[in-house]
PDB file of N, CA and C in Angstrom:
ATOM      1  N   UNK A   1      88.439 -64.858 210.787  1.00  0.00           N
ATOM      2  CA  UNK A   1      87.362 -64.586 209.854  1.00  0.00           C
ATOM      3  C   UNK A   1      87.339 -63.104 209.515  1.00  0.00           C
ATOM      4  N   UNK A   2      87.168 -62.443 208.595  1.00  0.00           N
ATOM      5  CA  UNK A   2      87.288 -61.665 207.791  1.00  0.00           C
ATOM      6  C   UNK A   2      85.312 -60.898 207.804  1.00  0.00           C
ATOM      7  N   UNK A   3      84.847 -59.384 208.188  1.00  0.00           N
ATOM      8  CA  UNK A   3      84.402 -59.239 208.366  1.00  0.00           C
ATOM      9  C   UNK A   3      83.217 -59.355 207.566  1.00  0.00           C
ATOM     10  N   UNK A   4      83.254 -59.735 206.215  1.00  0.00           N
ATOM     11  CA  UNK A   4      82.265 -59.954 205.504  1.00  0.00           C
ATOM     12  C   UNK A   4      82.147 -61.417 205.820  1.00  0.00           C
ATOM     13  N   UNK A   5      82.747 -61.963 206.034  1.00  0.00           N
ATOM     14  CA  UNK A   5      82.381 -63.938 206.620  1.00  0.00           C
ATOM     15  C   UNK A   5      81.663 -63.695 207.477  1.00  0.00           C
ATOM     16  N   UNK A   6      81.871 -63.040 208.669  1.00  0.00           N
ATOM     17  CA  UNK A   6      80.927 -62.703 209.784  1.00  0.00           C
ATOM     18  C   UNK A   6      79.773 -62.244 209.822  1.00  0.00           C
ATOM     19  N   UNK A   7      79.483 -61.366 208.565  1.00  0.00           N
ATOM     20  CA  UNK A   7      78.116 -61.045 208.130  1.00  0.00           C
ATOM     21  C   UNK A   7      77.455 -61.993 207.923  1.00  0.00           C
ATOM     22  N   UNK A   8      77.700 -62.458 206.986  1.00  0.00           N
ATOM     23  CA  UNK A   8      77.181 -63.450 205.986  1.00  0.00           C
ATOM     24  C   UNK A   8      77.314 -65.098 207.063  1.00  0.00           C
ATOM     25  N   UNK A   9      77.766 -65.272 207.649  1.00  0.00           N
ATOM     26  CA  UNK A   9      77.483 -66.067 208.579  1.00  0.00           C
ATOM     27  C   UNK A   9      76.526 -66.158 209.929  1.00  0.00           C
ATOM     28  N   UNK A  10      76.394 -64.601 210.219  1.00  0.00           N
ATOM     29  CA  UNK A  10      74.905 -63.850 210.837  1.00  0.00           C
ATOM     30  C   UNK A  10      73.978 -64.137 210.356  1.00  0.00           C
ATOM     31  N   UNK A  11      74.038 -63.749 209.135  1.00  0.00           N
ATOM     32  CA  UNK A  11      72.740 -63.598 208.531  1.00  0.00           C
ATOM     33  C   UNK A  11      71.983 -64.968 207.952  1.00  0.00           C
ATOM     34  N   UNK A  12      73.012 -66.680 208.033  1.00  0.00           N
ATOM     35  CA  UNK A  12      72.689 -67.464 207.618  1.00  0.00           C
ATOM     36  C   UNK A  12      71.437 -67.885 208.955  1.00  0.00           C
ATOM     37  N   UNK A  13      72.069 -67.444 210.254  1.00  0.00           N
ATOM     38  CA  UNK A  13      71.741 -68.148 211.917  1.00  0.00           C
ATOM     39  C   UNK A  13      70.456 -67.244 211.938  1.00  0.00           C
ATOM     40  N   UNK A  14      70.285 -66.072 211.867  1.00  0.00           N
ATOM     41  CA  UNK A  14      68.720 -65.079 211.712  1.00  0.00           C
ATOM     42  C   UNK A  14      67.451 -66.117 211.067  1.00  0.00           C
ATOM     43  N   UNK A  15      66.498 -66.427 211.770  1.00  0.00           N
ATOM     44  CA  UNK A  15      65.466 -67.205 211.289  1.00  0.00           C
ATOM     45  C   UNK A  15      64.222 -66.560 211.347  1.00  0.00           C
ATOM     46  N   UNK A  16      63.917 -66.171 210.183  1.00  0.00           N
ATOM     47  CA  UNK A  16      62.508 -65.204 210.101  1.00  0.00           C
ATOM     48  C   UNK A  16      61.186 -66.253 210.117  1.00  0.00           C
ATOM     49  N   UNK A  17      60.863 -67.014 211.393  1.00  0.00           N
ATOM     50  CA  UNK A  17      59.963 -67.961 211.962  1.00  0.00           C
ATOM     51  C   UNK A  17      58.764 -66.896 211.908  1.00  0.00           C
ATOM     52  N   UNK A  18      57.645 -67.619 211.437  1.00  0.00           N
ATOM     53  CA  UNK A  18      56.425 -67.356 211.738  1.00  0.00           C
ATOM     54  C   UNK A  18      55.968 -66.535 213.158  1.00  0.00           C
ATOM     55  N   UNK A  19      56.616 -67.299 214.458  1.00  0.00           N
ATOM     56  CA  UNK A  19      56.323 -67.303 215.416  1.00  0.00           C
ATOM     57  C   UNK A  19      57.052 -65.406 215.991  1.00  0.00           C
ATOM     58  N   UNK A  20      58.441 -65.113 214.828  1.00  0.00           N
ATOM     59  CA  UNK A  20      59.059 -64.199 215.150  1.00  0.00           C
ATOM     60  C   UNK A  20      58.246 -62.837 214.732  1.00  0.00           C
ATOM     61  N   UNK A  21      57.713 -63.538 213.570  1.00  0.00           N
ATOM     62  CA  UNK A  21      56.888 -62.703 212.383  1.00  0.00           C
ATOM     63  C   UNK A  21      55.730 -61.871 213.351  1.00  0.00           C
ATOM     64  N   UNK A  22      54.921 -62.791 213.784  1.00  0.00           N
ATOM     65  CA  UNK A  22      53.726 -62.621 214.403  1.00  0.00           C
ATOM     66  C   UNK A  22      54.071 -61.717 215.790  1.00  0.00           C
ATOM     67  N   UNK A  23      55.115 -62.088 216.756  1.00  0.00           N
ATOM     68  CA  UNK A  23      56.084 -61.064 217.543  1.00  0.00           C
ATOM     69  C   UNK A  23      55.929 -59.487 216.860  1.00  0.00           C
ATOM     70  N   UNK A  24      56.908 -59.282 215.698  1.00  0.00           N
ATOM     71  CA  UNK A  24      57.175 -58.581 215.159  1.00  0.00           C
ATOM     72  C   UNK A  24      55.355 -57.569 214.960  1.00  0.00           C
ATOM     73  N   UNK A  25      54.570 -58.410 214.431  1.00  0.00           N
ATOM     74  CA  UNK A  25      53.608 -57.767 214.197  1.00  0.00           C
ATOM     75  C   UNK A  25      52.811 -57.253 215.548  1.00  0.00           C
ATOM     76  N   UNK A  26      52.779 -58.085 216.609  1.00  0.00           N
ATOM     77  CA  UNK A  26      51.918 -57.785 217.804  1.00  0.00           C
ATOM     78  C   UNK A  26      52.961 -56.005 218.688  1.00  0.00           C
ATOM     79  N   UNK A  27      53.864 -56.520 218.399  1.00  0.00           N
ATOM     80  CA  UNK A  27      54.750 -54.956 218.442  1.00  0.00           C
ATOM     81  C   UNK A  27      54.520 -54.466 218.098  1.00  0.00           C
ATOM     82  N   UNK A  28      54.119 -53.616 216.528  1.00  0.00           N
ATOM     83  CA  UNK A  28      54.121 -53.141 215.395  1.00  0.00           C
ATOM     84  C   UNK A  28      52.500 -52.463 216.041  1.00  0.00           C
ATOM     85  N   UNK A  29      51.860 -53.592 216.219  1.00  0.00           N
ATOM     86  CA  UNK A  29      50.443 -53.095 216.382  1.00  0.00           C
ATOM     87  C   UNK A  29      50.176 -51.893 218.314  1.00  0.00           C
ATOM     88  N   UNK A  30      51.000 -52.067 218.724  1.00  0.00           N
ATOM     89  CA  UNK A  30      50.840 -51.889 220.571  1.00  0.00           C
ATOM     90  C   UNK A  30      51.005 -50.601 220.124  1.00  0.00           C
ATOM     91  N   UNK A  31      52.846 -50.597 219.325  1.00  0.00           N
ATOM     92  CA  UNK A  31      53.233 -49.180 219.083  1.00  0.00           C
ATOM     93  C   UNK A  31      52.103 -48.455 218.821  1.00  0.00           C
ATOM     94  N   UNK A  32      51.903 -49.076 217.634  1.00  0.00           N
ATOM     95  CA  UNK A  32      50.329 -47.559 216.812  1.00  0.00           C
ATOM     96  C   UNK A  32      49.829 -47.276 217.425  1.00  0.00           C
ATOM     97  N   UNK A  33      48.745 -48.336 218.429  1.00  0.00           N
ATOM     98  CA  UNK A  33      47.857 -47.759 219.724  1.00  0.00           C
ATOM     99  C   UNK A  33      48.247 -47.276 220.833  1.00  0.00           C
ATOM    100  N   UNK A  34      49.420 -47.172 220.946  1.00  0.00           N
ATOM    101  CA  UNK A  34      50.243 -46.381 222.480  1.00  0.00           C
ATOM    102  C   UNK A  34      50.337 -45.178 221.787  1.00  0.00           C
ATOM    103  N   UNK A  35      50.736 -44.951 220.414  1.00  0.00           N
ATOM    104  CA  UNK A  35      51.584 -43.644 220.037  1.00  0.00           C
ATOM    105  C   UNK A  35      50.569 -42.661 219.185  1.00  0.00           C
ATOM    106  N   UNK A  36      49.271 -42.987 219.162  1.00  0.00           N
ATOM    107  CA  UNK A  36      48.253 -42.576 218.234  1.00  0.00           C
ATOM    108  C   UNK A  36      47.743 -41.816 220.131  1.00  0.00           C
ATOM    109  N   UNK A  37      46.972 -42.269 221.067  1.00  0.00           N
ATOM    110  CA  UNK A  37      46.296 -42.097 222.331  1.00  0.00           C
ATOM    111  C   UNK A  37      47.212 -40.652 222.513  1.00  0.00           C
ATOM    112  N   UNK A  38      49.035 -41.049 222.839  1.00  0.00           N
ATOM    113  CA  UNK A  38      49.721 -40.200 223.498  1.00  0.00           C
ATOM    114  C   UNK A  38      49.483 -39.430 222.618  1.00  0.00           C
ATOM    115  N   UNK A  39      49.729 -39.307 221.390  1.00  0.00           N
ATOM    116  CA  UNK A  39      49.818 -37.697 220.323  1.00  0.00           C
ATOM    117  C   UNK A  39      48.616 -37.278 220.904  1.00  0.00           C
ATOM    118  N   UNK A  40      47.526 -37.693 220.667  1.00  0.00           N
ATOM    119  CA  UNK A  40      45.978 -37.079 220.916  1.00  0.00           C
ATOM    120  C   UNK A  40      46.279 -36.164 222.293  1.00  0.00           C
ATOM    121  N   UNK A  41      46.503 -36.737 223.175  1.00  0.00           N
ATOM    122  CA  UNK A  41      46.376 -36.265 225.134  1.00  0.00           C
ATOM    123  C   UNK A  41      47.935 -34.569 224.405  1.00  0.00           C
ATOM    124  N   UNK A  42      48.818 -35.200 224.000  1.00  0.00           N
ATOM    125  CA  UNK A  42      49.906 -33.813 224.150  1.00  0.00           C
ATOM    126  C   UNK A  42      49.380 -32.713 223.150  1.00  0.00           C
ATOM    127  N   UNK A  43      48.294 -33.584 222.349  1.00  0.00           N
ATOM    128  CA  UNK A  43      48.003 -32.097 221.095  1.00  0.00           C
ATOM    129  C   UNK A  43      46.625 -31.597 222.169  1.00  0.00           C
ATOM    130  N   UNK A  44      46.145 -32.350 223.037  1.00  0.00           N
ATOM    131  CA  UNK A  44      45.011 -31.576 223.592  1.00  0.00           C
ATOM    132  C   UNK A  44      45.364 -30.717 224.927  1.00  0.00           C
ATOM    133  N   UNK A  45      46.804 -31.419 225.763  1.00  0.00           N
ATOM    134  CA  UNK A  45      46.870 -30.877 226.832  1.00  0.00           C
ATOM    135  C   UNK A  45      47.364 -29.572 226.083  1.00  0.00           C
ATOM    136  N   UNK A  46      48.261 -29.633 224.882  1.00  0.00           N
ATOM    137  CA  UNK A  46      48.422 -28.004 224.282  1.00  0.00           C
ATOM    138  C   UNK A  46      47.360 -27.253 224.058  1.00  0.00           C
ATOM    139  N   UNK A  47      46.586 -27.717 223.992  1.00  0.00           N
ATOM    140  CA  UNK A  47      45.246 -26.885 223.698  1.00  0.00           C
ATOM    141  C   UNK A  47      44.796 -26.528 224.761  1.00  0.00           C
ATOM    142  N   UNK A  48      44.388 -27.011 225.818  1.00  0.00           N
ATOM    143  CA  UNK A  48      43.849 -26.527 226.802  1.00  0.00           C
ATOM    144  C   UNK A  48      45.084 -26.026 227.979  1.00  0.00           C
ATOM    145  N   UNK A  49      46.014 -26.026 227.485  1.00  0.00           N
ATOM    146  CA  UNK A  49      46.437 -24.768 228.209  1.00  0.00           C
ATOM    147  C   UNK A  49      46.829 -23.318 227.432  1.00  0.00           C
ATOM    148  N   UNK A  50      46.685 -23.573 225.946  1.00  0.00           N
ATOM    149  CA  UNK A  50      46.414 -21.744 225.583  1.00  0.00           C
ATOM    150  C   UNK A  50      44.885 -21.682 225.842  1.00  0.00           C
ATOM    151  N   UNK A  51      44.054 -22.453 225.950  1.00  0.00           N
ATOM    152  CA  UNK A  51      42.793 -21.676 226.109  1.00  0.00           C
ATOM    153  C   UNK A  51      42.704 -21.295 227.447  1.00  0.00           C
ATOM    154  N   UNK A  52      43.247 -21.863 228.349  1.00  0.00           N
ATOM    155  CA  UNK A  52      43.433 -21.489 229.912  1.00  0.00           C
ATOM    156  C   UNK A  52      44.370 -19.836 230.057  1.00  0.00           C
ATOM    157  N   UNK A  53      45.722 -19.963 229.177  1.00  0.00           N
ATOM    158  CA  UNK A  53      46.396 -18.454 228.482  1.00  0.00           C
ATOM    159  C   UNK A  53      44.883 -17.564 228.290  1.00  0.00           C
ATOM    160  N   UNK A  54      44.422 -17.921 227.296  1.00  0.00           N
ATOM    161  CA  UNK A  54      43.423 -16.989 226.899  1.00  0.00           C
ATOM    162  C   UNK A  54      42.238 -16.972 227.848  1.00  0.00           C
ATOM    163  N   UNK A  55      41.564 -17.947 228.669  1.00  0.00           N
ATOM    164  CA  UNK A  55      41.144 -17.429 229.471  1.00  0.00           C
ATOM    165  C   UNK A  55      41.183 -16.267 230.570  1.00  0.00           C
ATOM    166  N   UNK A  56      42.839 -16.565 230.733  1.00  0.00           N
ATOM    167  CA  UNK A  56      43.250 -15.367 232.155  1.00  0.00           C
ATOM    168  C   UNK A  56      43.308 -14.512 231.429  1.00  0.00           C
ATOM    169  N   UNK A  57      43.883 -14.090 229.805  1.00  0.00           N
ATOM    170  CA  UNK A  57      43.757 -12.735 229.699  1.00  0.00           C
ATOM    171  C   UNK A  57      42.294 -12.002 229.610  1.00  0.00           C
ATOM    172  N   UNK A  58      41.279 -12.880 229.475  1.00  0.00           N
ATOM    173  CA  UNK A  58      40.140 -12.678 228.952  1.00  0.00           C
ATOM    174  C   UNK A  58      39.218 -12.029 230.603  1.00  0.00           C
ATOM    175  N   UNK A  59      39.759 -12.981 231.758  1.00  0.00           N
ATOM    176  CA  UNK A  59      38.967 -12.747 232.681  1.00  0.00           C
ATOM    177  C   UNK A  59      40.276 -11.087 233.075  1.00  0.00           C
ATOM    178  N   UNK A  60      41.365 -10.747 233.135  1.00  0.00           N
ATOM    179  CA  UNK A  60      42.074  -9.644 233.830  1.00  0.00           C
ATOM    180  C   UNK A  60      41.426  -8.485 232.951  1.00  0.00           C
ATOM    181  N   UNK A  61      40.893  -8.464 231.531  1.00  0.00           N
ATOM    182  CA  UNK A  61      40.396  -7.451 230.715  1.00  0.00           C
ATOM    183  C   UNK A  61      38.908  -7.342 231.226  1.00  0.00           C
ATOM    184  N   UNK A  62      38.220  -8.549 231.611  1.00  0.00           N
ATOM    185  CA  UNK A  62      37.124  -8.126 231.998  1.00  0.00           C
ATOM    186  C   UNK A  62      36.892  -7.989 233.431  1.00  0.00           C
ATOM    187  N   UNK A  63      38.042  -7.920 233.967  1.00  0.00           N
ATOM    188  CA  UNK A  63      38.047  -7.200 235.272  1.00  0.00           C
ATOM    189  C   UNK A  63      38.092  -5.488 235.230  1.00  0.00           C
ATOM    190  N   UNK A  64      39.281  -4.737 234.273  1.00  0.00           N
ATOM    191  CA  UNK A  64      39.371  -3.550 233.775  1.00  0.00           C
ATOM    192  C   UNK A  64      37.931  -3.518 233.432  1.00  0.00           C
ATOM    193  N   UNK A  65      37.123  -3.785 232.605  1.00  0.00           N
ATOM    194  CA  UNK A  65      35.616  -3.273 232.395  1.00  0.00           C
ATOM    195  C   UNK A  65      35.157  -3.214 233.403  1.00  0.00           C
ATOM    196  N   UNK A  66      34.919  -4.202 234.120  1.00  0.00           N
ATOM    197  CA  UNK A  66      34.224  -3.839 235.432  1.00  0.00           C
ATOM    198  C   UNK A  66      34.426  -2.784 236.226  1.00  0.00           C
ATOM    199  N   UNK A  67      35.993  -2.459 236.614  1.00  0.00           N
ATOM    200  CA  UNK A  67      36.325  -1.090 237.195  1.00  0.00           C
ATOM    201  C   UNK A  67      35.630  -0.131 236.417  1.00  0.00           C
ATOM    202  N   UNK A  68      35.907   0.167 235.142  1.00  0.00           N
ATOM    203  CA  UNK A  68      35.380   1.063 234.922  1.00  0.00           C
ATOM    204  C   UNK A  68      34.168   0.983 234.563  1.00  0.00           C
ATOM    205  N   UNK A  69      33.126   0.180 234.213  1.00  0.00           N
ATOM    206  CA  UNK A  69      31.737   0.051 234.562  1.00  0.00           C
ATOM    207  C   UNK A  69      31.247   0.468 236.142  1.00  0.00           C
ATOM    208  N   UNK A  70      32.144   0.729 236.984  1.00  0.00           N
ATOM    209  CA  UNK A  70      31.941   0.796 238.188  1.00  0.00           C
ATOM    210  C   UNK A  70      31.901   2.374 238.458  1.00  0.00           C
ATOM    211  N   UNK A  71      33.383   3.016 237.648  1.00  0.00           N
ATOM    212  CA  UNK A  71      33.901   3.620 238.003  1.00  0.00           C
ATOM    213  C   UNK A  71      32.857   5.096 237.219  1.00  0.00           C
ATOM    214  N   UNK A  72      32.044   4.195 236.144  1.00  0.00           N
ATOM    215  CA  UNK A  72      30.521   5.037 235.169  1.00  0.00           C
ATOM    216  C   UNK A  72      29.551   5.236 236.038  1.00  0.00           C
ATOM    217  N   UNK A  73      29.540   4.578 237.723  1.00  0.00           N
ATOM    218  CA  UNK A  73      28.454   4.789 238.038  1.00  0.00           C
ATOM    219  C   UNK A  73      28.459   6.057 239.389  1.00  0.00           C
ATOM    220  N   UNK A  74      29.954   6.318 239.168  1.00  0.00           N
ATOM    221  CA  UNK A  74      30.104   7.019 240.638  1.00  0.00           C
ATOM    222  C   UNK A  74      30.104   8.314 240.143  1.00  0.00           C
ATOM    223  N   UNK A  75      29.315   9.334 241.285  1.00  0.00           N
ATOM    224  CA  UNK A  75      28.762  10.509 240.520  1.00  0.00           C
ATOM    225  C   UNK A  75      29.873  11.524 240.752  1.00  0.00           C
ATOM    226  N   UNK A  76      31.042  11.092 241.579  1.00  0.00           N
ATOM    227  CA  UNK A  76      32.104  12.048 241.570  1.00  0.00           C
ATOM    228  C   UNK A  76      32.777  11.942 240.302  1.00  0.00           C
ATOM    229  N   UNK A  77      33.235  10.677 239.581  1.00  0.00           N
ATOM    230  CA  UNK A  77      33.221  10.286 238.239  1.00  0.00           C
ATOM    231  C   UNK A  77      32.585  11.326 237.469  1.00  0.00           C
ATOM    232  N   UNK A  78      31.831  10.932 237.096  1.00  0.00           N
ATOM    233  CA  UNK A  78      31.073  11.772 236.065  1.00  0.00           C
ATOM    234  C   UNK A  78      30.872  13.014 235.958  1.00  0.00           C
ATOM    235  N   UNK A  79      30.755  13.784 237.099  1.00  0.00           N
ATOM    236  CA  UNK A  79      31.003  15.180 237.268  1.00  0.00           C
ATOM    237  C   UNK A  79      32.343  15.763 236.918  1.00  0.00           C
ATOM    238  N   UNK A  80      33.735  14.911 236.989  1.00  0.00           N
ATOM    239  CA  UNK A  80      34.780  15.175 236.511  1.00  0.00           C
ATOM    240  C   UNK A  80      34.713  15.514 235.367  1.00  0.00           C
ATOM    241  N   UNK A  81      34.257  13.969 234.987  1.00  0.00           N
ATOM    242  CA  UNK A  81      34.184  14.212 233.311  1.00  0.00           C
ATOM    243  C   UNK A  81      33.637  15.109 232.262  1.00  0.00           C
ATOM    244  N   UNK A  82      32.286  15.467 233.368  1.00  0.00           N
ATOM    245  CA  UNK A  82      31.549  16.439 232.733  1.00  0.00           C
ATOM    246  C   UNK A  82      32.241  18.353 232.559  1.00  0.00           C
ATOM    247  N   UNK A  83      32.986  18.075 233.706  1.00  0.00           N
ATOM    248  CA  UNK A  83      33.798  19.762 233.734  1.00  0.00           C
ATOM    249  C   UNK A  83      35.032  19.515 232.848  1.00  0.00           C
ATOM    250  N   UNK A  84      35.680  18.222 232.857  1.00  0.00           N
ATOM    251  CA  UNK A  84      37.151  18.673 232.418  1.00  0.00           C
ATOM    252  C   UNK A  84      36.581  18.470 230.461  1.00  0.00           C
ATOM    253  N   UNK A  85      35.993  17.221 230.408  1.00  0.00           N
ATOM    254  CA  UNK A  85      35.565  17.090 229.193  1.00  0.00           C
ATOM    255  C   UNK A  85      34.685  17.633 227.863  1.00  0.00           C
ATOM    256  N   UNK A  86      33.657  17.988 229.105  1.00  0.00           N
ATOM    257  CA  UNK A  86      32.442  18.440 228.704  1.00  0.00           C
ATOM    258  C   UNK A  86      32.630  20.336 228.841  1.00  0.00           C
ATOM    259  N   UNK A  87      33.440  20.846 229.305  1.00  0.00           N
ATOM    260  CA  UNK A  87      33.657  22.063 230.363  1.00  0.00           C
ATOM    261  C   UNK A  87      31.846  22.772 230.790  1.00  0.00           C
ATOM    262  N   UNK A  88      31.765  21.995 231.081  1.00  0.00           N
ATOM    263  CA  UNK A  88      30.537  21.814 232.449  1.00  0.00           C
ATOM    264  C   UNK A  88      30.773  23.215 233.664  1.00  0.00           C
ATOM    265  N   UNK A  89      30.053  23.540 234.157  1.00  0.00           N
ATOM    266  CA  UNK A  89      29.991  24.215 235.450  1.00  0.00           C
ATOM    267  C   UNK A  89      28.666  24.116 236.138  1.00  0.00           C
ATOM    268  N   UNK A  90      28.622  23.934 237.871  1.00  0.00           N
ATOM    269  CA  UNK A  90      27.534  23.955 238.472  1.00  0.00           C
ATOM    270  C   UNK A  90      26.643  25.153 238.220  1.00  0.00           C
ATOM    271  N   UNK A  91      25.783  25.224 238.517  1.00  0.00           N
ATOM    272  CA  UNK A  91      24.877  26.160 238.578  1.00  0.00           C
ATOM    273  C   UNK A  91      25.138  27.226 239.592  1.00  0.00           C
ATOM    274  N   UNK A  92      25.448  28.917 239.024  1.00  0.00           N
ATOM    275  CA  UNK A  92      26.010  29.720 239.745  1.00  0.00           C
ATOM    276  C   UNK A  92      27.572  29.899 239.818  1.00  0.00           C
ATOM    277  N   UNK A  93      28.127  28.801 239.242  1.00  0.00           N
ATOM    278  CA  UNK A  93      29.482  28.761 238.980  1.00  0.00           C
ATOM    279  C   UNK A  93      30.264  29.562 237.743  1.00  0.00           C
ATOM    280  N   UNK A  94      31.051  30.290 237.612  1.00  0.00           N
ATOM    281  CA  UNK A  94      31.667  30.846 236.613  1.00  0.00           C
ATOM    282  C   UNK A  94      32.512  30.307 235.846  1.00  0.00           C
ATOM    283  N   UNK A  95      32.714  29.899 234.745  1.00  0.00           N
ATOM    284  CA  UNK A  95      33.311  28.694 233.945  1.00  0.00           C
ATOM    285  C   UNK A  95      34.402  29.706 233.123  1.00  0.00           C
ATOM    286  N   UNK A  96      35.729  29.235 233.115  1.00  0.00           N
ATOM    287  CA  UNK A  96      36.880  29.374 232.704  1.00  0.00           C
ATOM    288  C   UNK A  96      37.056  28.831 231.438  1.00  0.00           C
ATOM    289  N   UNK A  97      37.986  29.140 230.761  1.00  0.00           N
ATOM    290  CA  UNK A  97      38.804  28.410 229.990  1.00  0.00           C
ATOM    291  C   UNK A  97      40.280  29.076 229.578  1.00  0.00           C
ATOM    292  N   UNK A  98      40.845  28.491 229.596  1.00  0.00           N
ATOM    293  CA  UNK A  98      42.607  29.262 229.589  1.00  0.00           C
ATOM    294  C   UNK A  98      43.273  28.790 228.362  1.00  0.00           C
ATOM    295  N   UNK A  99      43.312  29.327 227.604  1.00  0.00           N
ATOM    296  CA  UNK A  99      43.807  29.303 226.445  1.00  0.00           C
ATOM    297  C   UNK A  99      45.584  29.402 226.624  1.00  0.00           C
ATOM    298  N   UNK A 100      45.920  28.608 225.976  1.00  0.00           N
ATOM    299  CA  UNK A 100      47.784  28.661 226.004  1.00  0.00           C
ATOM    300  C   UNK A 100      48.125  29.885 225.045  1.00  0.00           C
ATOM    301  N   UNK A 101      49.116  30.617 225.038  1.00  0.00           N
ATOM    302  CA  UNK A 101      49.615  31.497 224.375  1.00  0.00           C
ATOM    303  C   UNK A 101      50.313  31.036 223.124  1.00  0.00           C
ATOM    304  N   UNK A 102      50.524  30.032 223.441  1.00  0.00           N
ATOM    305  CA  UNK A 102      51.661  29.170 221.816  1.00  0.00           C
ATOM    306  C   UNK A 102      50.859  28.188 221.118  1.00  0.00           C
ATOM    307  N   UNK A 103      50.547  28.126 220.111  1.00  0.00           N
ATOM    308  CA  UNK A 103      49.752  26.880 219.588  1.00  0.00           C
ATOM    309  C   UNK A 103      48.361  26.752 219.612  1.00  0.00           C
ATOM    310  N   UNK A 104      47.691  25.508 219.148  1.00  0.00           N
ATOM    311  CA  UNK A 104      46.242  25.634 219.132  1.00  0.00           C
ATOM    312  C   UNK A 104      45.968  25.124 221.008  1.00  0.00           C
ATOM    313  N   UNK A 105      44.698  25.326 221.136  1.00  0.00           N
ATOM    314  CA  UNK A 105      44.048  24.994 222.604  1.00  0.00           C
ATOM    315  C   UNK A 105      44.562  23.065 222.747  1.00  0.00           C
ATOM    316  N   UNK A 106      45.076  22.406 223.492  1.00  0.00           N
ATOM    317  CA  UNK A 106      45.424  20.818 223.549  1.00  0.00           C
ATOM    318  C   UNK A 106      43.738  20.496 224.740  1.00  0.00           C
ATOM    319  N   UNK A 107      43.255  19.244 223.525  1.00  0.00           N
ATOM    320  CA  UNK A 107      41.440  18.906 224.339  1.00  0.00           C
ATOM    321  C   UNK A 107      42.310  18.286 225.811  1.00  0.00           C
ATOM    322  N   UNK A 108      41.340  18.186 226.483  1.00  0.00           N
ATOM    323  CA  UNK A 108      41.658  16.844 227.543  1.00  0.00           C
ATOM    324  C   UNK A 108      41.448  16.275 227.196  1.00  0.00           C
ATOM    325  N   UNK A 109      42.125  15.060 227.969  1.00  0.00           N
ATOM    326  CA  UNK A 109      42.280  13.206 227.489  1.00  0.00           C
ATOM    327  C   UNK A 109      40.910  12.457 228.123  1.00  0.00           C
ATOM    328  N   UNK A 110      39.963  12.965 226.730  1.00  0.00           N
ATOM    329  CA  UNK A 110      38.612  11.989 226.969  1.00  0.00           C
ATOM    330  C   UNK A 110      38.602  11.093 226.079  1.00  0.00           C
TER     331      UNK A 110
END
């Protein structure tokens, strides 16, 4: 037999029965509801793990605030800031400033 006989002799024995039909459809239908649930769960587990991403960066930045909310309350802190920034001196203290010979004066890093 000659490969188009073989087709065409397939395709006479294929019986598109009601009973195959209704098969066909109860498949048709499982798929949608298996494959509709799973998309939902993989588009949400993506979601909740960048918001979990963005959580940790959110809580390690508001750890840095806290240090330095901490670091606003300590009075050795602030007295730094106040001489190097502010050029501050205690009371009775003689206050400096040193000018560079080349260029304009560079502020400190406040």
């Amino acid at each position: 037999m000659s490969g188009a006989a073989v087709t065409a002799h397939a395709r006479r024995h294929i019986r598109f029965t009601p009973r195959a039909a209704m098969l066909a459809l109860v498949v048709t239908a499982l798929l949608f509801y298996l494959v509709v649930p799973v998309r939902a769960y993989v588009t949400q587990r993506q979601r909740l793990d960048r918001l979990q991403r963005q959580t940790q960066v959110l809580q390690q930045q508001n750890a840095k605030l806290e240090r330095q909310v901490a670091q606003l309350h300590d009075p050795a802190y602030i007295e730094r800031i106040a001489r190097e920034c502010l050029g501050m001196v205690k009371k009775g203290e003689i206050g400096f400033i040193v000018v560079p010979r080349t260029g304009p004066p560079q502020p400190a890093n406040c």
